[in-house]
PDB file of N, CA and C in Angstrom:
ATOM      1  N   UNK A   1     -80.671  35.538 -27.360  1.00  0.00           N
ATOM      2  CA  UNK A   1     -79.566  34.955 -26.623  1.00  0.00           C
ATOM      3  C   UNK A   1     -79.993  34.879 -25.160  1.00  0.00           C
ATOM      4  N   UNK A   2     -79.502  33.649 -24.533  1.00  0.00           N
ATOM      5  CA  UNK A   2     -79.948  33.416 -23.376  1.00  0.00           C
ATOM      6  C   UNK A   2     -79.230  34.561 -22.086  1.00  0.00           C
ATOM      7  N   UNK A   3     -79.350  34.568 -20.954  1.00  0.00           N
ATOM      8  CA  UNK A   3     -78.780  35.385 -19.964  1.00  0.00           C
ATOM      9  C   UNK A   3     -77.295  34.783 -19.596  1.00  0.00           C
ATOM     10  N   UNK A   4     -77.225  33.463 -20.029  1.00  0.00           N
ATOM     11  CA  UNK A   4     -75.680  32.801 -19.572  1.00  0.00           C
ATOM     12  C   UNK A   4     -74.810  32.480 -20.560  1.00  0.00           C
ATOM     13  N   UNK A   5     -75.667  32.981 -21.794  1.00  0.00           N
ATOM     14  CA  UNK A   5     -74.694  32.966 -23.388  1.00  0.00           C
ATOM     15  C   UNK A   5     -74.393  34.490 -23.200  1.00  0.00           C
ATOM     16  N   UNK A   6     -74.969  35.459 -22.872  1.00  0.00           N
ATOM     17  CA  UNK A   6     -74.843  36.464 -22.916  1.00  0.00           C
ATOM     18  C   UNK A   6     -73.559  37.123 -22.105  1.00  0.00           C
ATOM     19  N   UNK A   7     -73.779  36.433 -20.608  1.00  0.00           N
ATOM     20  CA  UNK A   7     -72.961  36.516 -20.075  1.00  0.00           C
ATOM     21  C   UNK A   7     -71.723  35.757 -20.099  1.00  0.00           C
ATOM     22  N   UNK A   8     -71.627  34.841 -20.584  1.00  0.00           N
ATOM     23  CA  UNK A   8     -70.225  34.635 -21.643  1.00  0.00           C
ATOM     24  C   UNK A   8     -69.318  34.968 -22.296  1.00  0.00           C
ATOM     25  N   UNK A   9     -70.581  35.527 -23.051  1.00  0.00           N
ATOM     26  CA  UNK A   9     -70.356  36.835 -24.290  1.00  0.00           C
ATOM     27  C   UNK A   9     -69.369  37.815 -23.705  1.00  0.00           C
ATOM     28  N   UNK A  10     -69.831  38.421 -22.990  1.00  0.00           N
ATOM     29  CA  UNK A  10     -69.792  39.216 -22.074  1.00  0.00           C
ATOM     30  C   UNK A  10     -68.116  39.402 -21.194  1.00  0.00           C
ATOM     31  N   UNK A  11     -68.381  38.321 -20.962  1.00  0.00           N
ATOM     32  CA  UNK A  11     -66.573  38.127 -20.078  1.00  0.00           C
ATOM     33  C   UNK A  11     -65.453  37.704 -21.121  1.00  0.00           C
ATOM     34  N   UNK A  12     -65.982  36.852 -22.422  1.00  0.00           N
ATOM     35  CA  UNK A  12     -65.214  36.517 -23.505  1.00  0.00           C
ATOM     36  C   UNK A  12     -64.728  38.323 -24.020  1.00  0.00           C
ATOM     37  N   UNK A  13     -65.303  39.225 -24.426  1.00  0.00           N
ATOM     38  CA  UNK A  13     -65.333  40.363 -24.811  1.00  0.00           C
ATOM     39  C   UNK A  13     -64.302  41.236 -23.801  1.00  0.00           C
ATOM     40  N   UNK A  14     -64.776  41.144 -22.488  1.00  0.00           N
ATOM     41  CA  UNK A  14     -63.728  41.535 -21.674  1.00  0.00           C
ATOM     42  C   UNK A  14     -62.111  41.097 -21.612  1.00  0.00           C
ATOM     43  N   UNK A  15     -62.155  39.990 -21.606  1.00  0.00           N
ATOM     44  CA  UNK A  15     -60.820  39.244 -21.488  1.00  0.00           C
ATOM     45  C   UNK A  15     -60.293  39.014 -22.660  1.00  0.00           C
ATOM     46  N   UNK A  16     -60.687  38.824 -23.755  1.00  0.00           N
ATOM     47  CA  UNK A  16     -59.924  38.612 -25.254  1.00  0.00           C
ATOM     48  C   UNK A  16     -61.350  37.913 -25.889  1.00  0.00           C
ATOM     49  N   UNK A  17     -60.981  39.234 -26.891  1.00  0.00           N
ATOM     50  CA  UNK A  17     -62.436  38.957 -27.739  1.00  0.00           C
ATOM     51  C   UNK A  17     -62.171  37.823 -28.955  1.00  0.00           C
ATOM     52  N   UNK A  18     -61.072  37.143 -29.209  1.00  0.00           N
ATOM     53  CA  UNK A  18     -60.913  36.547 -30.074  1.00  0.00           C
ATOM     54  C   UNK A  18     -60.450  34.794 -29.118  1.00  0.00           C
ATOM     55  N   UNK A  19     -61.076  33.697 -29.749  1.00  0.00           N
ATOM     56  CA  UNK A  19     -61.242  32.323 -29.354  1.00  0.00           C
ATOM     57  C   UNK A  19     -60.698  31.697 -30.237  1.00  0.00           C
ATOM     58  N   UNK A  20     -60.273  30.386 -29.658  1.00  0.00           N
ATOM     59  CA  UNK A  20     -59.624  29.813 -30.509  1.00  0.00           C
ATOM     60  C   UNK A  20     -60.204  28.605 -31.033  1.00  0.00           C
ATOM     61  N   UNK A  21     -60.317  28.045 -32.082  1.00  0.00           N
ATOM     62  CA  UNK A  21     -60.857  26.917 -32.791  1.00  0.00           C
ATOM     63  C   UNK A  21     -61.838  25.776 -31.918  1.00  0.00           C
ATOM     64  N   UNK A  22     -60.550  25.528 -30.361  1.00  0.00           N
ATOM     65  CA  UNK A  22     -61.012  24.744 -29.609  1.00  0.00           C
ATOM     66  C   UNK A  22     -62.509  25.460 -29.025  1.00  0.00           C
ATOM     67  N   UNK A  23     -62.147  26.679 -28.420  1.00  0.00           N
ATOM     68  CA  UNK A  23     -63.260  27.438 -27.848  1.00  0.00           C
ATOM     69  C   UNK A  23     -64.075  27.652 -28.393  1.00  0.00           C
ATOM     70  N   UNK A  24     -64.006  28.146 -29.754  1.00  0.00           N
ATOM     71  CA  UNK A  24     -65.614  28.196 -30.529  1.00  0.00           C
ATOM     72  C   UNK A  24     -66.331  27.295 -30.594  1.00  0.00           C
ATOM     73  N   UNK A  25     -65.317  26.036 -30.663  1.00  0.00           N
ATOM     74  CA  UNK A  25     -66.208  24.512 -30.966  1.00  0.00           C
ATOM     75  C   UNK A  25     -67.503  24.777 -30.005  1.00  0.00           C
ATOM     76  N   UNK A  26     -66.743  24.857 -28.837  1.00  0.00           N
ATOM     77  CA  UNK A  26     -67.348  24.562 -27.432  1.00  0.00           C
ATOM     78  C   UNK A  26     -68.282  25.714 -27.229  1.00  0.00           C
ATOM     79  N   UNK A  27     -68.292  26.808 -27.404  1.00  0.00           N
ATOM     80  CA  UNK A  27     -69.337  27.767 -27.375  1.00  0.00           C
ATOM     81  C   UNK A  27     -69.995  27.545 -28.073  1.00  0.00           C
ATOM     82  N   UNK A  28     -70.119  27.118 -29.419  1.00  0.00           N
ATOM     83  CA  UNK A  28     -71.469  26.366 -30.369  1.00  0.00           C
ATOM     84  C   UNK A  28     -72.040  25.087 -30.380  1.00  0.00           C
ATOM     85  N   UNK A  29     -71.058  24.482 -29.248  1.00  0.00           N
ATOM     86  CA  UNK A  29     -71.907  23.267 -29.240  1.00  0.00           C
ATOM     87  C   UNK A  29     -71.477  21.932 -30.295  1.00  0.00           C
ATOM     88  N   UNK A  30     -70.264  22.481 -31.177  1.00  0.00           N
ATOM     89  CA  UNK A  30     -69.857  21.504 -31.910  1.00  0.00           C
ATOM     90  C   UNK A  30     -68.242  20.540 -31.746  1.00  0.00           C
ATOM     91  N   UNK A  31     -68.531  19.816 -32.736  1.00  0.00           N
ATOM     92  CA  UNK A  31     -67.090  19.121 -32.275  1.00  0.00           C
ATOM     93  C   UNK A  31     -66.099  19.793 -33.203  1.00  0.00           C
ATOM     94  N   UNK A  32     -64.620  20.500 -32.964  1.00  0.00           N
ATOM     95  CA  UNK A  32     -63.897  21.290 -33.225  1.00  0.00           C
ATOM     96  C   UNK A  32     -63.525  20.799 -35.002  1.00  0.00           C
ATOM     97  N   UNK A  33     -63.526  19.270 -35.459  1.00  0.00           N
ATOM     98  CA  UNK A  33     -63.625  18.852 -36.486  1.00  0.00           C
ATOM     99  C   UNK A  33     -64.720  19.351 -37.652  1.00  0.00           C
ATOM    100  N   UNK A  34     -66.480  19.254 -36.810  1.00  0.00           N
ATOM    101  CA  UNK A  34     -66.722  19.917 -37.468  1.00  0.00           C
ATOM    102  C   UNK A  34     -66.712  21.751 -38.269  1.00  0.00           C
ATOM    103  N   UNK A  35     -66.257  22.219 -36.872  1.00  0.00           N
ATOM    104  CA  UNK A  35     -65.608  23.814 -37.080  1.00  0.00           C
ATOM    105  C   UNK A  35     -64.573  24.125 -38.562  1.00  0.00           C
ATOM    106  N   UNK A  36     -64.156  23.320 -37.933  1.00  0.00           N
ATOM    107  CA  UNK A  36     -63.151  23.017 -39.158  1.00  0.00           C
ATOM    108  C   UNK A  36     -63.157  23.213 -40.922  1.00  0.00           C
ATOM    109  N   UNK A  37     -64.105  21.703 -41.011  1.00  0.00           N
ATOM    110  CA  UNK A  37     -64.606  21.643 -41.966  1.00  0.00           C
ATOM    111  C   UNK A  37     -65.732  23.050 -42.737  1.00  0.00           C
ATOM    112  N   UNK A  38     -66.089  23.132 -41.795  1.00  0.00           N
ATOM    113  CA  UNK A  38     -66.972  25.142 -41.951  1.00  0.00           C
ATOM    114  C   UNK A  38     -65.821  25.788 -42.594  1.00  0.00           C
ATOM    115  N   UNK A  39     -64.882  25.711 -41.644  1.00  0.00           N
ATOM    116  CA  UNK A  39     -64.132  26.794 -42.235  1.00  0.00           C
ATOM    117  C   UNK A  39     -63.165  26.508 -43.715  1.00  0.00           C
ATOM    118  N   UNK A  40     -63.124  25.257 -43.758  1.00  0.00           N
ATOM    119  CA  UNK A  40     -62.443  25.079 -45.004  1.00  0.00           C
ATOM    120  C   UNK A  40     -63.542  24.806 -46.009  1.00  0.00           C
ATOM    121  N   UNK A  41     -65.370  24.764 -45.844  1.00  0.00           N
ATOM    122  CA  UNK A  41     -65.681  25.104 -46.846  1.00  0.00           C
ATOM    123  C   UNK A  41     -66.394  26.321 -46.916  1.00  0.00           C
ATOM    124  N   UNK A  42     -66.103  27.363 -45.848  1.00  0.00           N
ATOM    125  CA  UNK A  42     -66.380  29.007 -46.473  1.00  0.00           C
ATOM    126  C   UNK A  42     -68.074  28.928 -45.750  1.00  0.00           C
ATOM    127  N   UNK A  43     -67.958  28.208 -44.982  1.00  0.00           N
ATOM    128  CA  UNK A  43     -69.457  28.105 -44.144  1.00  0.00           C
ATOM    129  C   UNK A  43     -69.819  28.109 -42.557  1.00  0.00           C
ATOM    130  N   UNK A  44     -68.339  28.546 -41.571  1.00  0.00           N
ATOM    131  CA  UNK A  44     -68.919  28.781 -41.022  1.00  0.00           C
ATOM    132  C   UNK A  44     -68.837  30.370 -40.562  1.00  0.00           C
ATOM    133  N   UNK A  45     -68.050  30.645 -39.350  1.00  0.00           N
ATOM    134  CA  UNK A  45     -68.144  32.110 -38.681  1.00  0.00           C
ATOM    135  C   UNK A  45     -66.863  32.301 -39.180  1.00  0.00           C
ATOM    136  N   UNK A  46     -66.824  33.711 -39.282  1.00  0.00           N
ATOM    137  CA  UNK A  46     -65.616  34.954 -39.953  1.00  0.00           C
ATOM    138  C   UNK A  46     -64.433  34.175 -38.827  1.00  0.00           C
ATOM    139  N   UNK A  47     -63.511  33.938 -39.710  1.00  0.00           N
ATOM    140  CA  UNK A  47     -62.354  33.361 -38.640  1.00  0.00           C
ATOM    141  C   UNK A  47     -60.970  34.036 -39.297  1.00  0.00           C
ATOM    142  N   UNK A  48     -59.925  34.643 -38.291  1.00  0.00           N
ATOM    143  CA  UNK A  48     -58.656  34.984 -39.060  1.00  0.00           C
ATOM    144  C   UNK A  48     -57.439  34.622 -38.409  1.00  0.00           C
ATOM    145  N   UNK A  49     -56.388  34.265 -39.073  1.00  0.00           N
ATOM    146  CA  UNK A  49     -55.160  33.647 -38.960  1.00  0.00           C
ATOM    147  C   UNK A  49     -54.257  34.366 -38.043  1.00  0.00           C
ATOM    148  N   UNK A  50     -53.350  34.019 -36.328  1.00  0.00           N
ATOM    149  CA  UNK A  50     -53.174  34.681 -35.687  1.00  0.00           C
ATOM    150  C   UNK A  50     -51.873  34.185 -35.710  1.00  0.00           C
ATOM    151  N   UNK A  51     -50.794  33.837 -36.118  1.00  0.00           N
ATOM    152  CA  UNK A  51     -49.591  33.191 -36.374  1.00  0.00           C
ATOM    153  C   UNK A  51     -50.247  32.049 -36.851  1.00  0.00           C
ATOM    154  N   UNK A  52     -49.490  30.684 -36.234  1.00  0.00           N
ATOM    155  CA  UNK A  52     -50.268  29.467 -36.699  1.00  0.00           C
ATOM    156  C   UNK A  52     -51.591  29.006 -36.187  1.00  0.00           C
ATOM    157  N   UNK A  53     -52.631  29.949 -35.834  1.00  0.00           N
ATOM    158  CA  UNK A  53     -53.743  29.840 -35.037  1.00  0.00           C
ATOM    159  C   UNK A  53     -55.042  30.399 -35.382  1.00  0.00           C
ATOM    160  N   UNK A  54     -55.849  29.522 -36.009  1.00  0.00           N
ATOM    161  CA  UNK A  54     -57.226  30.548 -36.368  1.00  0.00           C
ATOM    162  C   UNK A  54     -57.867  31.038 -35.069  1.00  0.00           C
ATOM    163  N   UNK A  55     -57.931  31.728 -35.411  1.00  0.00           N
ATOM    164  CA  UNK A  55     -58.844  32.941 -34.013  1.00  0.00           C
ATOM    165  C   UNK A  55     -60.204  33.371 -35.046  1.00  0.00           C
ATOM    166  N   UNK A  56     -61.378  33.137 -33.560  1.00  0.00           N
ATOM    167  CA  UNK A  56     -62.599  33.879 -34.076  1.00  0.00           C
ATOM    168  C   UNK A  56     -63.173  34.572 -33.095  1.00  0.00           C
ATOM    169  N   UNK A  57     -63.774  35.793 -33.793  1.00  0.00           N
ATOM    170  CA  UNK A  57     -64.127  37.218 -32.901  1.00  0.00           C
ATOM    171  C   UNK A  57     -65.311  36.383 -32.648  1.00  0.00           C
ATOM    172  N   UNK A  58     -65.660  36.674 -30.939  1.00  0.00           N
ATOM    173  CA  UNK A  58     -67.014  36.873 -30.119  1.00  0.00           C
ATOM    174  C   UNK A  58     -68.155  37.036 -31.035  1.00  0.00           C
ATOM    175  N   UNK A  59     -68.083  38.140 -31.557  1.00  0.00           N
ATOM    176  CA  UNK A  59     -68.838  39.181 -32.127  1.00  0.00           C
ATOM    177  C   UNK A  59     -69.309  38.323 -33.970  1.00  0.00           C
ATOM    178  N   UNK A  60     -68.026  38.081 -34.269  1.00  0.00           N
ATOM    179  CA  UNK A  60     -68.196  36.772 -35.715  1.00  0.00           C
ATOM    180  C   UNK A  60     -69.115  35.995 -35.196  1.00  0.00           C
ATOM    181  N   UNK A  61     -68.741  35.255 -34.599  1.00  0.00           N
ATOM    182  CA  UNK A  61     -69.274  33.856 -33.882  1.00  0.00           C
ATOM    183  C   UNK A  61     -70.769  34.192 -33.591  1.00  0.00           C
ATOM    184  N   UNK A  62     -71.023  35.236 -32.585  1.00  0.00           N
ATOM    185  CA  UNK A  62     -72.662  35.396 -32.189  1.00  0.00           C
ATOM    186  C   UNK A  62     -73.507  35.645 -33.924  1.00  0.00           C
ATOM    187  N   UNK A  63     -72.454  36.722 -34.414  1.00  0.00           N
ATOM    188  CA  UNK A  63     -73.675  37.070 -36.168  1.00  0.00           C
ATOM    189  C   UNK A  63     -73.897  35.995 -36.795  1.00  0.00           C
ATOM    190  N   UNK A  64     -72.521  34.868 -36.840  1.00  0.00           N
ATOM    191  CA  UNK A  64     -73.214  33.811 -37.620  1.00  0.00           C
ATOM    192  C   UNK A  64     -74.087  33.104 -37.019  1.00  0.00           C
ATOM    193  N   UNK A  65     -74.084  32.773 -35.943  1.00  0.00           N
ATOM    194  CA  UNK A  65     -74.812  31.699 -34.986  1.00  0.00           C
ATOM    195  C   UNK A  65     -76.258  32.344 -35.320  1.00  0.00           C
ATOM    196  N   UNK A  66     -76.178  33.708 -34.919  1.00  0.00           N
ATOM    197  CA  UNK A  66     -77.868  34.160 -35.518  1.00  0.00           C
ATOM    198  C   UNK A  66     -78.334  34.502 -36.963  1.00  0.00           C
ATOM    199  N   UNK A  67     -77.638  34.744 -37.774  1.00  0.00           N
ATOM    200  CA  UNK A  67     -77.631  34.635 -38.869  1.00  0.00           C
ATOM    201  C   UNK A  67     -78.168  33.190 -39.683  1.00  0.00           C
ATOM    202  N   UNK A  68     -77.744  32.259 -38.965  1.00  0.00           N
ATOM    203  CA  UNK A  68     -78.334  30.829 -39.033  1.00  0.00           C
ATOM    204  C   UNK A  68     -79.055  30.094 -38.019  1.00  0.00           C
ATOM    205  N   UNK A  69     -80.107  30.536 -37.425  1.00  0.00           N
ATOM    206  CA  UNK A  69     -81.082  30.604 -36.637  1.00  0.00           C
ATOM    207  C   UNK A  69     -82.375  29.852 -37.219  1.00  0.00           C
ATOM    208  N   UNK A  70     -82.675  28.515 -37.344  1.00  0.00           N
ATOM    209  CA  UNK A  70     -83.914  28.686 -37.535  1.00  0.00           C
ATOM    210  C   UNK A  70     -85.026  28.005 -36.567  1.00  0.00           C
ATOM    211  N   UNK A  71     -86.190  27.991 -36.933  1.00  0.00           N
ATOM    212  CA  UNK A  71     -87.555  27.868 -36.499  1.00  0.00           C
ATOM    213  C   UNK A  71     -87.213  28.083 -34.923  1.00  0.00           C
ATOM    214  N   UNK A  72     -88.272  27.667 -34.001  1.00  0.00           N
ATOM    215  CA  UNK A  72     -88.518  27.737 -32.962  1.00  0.00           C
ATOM    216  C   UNK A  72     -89.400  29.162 -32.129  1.00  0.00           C
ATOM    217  N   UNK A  73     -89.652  29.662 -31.257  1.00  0.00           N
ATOM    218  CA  UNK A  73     -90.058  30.697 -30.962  1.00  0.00           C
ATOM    219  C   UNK A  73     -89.164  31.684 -29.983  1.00  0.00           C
ATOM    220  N   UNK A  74     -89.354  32.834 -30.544  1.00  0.00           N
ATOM    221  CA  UNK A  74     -88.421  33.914 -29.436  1.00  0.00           C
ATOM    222  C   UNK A  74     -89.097  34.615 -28.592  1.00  0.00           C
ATOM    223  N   UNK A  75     -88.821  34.634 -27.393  1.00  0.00           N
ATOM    224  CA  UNK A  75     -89.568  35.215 -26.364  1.00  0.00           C
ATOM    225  C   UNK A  75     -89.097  36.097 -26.029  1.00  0.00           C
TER     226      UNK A  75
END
């Protein structure tokens, strides 16, 4: 993880560790549609129901993101 994902991480964790659909989109880089679709087919990050609001933990979000990691090199 980079030093400004980290530190993201970081202040997300401080302030409320749980994001909302819109925000995860945007911390992974995707469009909230496709989030979506992850979650209604059981593929993407651990997400749970907060009244009418999926919420996903910091902490979900980073394991899957590395959990599905591939090629490139880590320095």
């Amino acid at each position: 993880m980079d030093d400004d994902a980290a530190a993201r991480a970081k202040a997300a964790r401080e302030s409320c560790p749980f994001l909302t659909a819109k925000q995860t989109a945007f911390h992974l880089g995707i469009a909230r549609s496709t989030l979506k679709a992850m979650r209604l087919g059981g593929k993407g990050p651990r997400c749970r129901r907060h009244g009418r609001t999926w919420r996903y933990h910091i902490d979900d979000i980073e394991a899957w993101s590395a959990a599905n990691a591939r090629g490139g090199v880590h320095g």
